[in-house]
C-alpha atoms as a PDB file:
ATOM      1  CA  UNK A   1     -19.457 -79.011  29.722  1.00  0.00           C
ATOM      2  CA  UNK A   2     -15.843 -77.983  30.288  1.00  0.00           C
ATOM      3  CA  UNK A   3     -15.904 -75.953  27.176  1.00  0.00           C
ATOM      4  CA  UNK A   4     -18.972 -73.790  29.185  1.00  0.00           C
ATOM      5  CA  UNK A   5     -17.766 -73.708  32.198  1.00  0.00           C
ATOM      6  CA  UNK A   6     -14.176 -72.222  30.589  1.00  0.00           C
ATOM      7  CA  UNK A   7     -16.419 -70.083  28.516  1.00  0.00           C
ATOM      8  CA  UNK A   8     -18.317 -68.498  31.430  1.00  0.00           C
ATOM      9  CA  UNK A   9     -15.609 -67.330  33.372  1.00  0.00           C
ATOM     10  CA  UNK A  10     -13.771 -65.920  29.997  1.00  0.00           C
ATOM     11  CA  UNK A  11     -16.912 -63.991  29.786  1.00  0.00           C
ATOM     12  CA  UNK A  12     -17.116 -62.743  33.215  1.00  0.00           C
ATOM     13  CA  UNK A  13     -13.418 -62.009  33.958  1.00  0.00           C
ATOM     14  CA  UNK A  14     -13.515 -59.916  30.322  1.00  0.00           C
ATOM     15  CA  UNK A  15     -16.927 -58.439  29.724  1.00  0.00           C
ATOM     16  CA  UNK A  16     -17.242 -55.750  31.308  1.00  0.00           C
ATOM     17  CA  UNK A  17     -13.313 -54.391  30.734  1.00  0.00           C
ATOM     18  CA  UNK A  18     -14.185 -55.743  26.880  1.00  0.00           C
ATOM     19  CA  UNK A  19     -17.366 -53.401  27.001  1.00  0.00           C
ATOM     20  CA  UNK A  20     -15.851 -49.959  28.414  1.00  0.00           C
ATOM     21  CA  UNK A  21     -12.759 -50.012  25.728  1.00  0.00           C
ATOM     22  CA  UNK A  22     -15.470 -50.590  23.016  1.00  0.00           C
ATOM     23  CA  UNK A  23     -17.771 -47.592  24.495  1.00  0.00           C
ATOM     24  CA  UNK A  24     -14.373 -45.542  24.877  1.00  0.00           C
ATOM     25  CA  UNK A  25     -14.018 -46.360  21.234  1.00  0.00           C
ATOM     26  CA  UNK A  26     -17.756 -45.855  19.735  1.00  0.00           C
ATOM     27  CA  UNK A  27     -18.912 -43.131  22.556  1.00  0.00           C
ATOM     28  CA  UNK A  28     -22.472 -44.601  22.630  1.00  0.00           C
ATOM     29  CA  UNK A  29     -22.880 -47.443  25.181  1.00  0.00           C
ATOM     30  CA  UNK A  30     -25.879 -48.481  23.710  1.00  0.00           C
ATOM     31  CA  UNK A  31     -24.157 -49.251  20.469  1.00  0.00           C
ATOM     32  CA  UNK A  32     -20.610 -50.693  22.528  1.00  0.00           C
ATOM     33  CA  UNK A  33     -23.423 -53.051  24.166  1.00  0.00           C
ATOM     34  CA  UNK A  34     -24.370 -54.774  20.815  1.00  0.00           C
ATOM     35  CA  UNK A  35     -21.305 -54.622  19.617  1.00  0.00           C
ATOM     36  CA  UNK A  36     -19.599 -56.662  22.770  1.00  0.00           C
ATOM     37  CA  UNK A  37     -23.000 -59.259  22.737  1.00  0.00           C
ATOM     38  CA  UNK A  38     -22.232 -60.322  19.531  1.00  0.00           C
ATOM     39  CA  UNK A  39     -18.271 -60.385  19.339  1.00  0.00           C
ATOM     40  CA  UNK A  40     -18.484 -62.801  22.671  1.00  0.00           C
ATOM     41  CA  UNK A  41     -21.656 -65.031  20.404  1.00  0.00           C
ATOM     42  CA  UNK A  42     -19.053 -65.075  17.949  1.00  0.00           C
ATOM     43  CA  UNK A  43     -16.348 -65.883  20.080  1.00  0.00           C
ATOM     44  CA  UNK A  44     -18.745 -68.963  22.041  1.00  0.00           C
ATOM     45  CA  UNK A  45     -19.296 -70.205  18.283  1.00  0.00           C
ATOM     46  CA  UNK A  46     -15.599 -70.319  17.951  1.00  0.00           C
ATOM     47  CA  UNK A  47     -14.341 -71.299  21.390  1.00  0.00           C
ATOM     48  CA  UNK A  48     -12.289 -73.982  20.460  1.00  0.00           C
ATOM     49  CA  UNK A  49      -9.904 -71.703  18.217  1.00  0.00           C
ATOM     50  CA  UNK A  50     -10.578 -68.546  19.716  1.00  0.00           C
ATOM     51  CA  UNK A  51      -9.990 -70.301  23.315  1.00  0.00           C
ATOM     52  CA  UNK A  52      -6.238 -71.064  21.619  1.00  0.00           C
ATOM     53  CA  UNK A  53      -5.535 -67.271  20.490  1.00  0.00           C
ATOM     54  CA  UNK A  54      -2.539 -65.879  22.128  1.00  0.00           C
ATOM     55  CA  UNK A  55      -5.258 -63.350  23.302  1.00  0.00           C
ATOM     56  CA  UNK A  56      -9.232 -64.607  23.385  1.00  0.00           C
ATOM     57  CA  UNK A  57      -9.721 -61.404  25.195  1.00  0.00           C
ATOM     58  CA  UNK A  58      -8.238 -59.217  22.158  1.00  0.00           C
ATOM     59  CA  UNK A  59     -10.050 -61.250  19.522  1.00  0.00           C
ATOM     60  CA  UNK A  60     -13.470 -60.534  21.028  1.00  0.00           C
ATOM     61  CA  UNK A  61     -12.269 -56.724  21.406  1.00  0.00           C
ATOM     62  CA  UNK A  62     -11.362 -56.942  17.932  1.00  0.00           C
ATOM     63  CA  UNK A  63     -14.278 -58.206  16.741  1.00  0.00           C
ATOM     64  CA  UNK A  64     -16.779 -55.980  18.763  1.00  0.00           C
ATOM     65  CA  UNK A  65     -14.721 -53.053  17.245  1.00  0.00           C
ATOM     66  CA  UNK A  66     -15.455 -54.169  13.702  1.00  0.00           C
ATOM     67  CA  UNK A  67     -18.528 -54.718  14.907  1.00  0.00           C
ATOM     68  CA  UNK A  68     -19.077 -51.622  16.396  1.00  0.00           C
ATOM     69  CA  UNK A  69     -16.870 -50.114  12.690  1.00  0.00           C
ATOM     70  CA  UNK A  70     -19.367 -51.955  10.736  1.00  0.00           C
ATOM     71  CA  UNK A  71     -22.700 -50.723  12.357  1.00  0.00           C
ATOM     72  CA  UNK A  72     -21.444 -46.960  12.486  1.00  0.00           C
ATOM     73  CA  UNK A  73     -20.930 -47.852   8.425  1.00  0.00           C
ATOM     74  CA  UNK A  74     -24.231 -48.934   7.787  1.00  0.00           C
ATOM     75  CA  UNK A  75     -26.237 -46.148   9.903  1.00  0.00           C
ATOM     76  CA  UNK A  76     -24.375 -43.410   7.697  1.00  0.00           C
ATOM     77  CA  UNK A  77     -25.286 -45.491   4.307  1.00  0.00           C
ATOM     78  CA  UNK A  78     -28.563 -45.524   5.627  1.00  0.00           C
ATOM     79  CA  UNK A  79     -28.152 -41.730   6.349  1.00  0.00           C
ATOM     80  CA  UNK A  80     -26.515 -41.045   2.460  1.00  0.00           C
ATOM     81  CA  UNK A  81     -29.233 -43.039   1.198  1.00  0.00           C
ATOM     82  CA  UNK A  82     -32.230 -41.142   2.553  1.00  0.00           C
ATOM     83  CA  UNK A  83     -30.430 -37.799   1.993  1.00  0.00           C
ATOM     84  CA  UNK A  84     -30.039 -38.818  -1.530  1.00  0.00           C
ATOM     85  CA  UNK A  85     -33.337 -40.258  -2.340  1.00  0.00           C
ATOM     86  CA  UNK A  86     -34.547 -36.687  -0.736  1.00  0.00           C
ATOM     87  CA  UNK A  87     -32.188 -33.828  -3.000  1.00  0.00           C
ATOM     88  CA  UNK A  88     -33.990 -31.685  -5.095  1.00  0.00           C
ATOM     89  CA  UNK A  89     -37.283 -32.813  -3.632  1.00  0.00           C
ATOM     90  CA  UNK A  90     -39.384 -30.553  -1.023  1.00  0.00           C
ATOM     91  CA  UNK A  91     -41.033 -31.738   2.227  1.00  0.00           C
ATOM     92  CA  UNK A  92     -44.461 -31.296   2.040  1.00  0.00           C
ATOM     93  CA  UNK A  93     -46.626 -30.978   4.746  1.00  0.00           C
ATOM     94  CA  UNK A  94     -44.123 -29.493   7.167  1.00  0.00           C
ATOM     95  CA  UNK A  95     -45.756 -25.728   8.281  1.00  0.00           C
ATOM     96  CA  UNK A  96     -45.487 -24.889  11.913  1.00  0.00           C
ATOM     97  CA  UNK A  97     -49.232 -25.543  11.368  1.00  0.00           C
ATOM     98  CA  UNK A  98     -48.689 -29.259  10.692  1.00  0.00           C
ATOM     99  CA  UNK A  99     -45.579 -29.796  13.265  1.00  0.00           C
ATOM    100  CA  UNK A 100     -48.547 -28.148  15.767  1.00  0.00           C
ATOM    101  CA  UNK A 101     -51.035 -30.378  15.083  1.00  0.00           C
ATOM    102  CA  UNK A 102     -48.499 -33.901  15.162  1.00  0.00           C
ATOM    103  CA  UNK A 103     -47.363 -32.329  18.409  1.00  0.00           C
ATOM    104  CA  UNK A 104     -50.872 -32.635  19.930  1.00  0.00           C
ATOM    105  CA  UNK A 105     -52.024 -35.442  18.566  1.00  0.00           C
ATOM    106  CA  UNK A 106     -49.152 -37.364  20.119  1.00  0.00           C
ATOM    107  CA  UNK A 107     -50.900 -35.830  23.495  1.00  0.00           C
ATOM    108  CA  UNK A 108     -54.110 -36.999  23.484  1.00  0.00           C
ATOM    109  CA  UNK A 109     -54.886 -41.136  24.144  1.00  0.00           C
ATOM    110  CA  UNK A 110     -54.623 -43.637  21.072  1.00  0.00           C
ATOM    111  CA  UNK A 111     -58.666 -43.623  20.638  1.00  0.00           C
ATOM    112  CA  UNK A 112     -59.154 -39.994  20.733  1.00  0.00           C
ATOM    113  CA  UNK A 113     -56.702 -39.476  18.377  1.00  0.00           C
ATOM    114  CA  UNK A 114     -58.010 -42.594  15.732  1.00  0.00           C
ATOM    115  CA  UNK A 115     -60.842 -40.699  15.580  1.00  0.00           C
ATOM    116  CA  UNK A 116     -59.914 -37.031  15.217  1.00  0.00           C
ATOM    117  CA  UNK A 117     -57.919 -38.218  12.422  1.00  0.00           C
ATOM    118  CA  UNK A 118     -60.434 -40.530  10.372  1.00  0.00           C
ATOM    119  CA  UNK A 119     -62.644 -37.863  11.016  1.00  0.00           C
ATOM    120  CA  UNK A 120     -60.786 -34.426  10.003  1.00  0.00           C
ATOM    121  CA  UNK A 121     -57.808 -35.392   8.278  1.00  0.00           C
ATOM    122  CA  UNK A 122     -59.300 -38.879   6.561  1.00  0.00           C
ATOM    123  CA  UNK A 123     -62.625 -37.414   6.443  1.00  0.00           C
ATOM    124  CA  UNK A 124     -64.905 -40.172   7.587  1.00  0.00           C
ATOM    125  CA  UNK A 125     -68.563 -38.979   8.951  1.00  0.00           C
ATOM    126  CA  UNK A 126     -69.353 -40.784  12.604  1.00  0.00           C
ATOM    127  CA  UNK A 127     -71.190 -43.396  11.218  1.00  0.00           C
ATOM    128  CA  UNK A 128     -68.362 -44.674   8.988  1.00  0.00           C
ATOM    129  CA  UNK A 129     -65.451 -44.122  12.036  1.00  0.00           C
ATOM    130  CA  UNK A 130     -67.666 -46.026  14.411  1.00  0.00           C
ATOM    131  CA  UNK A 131     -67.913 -48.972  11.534  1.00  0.00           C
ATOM    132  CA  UNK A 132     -64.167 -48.609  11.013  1.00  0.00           C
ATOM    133  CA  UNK A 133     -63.040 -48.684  14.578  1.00  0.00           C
ATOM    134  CA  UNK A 134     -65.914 -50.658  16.094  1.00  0.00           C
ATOM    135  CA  UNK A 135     -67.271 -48.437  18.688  1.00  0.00           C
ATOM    136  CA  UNK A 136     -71.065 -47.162  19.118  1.00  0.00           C
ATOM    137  CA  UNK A 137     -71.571 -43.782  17.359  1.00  0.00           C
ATOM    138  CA  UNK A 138     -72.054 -42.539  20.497  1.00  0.00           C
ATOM    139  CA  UNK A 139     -68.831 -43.298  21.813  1.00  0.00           C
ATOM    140  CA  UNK A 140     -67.314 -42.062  18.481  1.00  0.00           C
ATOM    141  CA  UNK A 141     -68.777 -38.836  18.973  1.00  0.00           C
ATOM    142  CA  UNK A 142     -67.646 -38.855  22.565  1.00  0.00           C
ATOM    143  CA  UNK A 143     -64.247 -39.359  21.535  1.00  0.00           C
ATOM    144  CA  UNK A 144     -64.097 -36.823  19.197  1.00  0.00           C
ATOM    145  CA  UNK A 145     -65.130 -34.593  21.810  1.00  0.00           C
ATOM    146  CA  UNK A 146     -62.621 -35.138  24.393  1.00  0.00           C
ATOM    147  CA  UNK A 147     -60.180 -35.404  21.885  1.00  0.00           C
ATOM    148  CA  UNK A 148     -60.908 -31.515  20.356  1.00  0.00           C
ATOM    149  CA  UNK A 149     -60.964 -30.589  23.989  1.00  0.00           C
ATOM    150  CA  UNK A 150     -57.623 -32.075  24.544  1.00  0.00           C
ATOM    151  CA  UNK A 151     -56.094 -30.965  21.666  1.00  0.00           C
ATOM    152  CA  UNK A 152     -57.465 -27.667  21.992  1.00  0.00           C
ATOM    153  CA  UNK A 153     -54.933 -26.946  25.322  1.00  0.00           C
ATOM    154  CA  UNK A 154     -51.971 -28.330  23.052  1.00  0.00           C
ATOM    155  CA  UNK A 155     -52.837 -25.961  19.820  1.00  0.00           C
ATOM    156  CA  UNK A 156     -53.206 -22.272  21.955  1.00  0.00           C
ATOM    157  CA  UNK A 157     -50.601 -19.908  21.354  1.00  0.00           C
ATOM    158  CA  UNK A 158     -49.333 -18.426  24.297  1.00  0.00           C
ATOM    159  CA  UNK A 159     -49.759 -15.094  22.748  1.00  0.00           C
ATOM    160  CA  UNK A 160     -54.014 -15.912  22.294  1.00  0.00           C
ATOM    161  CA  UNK A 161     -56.505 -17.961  21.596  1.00  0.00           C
ATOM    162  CA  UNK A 162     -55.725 -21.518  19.911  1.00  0.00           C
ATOM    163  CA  UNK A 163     -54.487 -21.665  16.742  1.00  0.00           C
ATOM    164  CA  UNK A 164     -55.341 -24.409  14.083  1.00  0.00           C
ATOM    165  CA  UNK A 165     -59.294 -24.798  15.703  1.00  0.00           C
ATOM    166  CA  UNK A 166     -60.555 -28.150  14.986  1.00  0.00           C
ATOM    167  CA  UNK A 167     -64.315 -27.733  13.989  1.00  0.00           C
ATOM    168  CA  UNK A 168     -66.863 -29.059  16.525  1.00  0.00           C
ATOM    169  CA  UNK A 169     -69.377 -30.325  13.921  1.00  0.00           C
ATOM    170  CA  UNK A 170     -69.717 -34.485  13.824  1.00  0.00           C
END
């Protein structure tokens, strides 16, 4: 119990001074955060030699800057990784048109926009969506309805009328 007790107040005498040299080093917080949570799990797993370090307070700093070193590391391998995997090769897909159309179907509710795309991008009939999603045709169609409606204010140009018109047909 000693060991927690000895622990605790480590923690709260250092965490937060710990936690702004670490965001002062990595300039995201977010990242400094995760970075100082793990270096002081480490450094409970460890108490009984880190608790004997000239500095307990520097060895958790230390270790939530490799930490912090380590993750930064990984995100731009990550980064390297998808850039090469994507040289040479075109995006498809990516018109104005299509970067419209995402745009307002992230607008409209989950269920309206389920069924606009089984319906005009998967090209299931009602029947089949209402089978797939199990709703009542009815409320299939219904949802296709509100959902061209609501889509239809996201896809108008400001210029004139809407651009990328969904057909009404079910």
């Amino acid at each position: 119990m000693r060991d927690a007790d000895e622990f605790d107040a480590f923690y709260a005498a250092s965490s937060r001074r710990v936690l702004g040299q670490v965001y002062a080093m990595t300039g995201n917080r977010a990242e400094a955060e995760d970075a100082v949570a793990e270096a002081y799990l480490k450094a409970w797993d460890r108490w009984a030699t880190v608790r004997d370090c000239d500095s307990p307070e520097a060895w958790v700093r230390r270790v939530a800057s490799r930490n912090a070193v380590s993750a930064f590391r990984k995100a731009v391998n990550r980064l390297r990784a998808h850039h090469r995997d994507a040289v040479g090769e075109e995006v498809e897909g990516l018109s104005p048109d299509h970067v419209a159309l995402v745009h307002a179907l992230r607008q409209i509710p989950a269920d309206q926009r389920r069924v606009i795309v089984l319906h005009h991008l998967v090209g299931l009939n009602v029947a089949e969506i209402a089978q797939e999603v199990g709703a009542p045709t009815g409320t299939v169609k219904a949802r296709l309805a509100r959902g061209r409606r609501a889509m239809a204010e996201h896809l108008t140009d400001s210029d004139g009328p809407a651009t990328g018109r969904v057909s009404h047909d079910a």
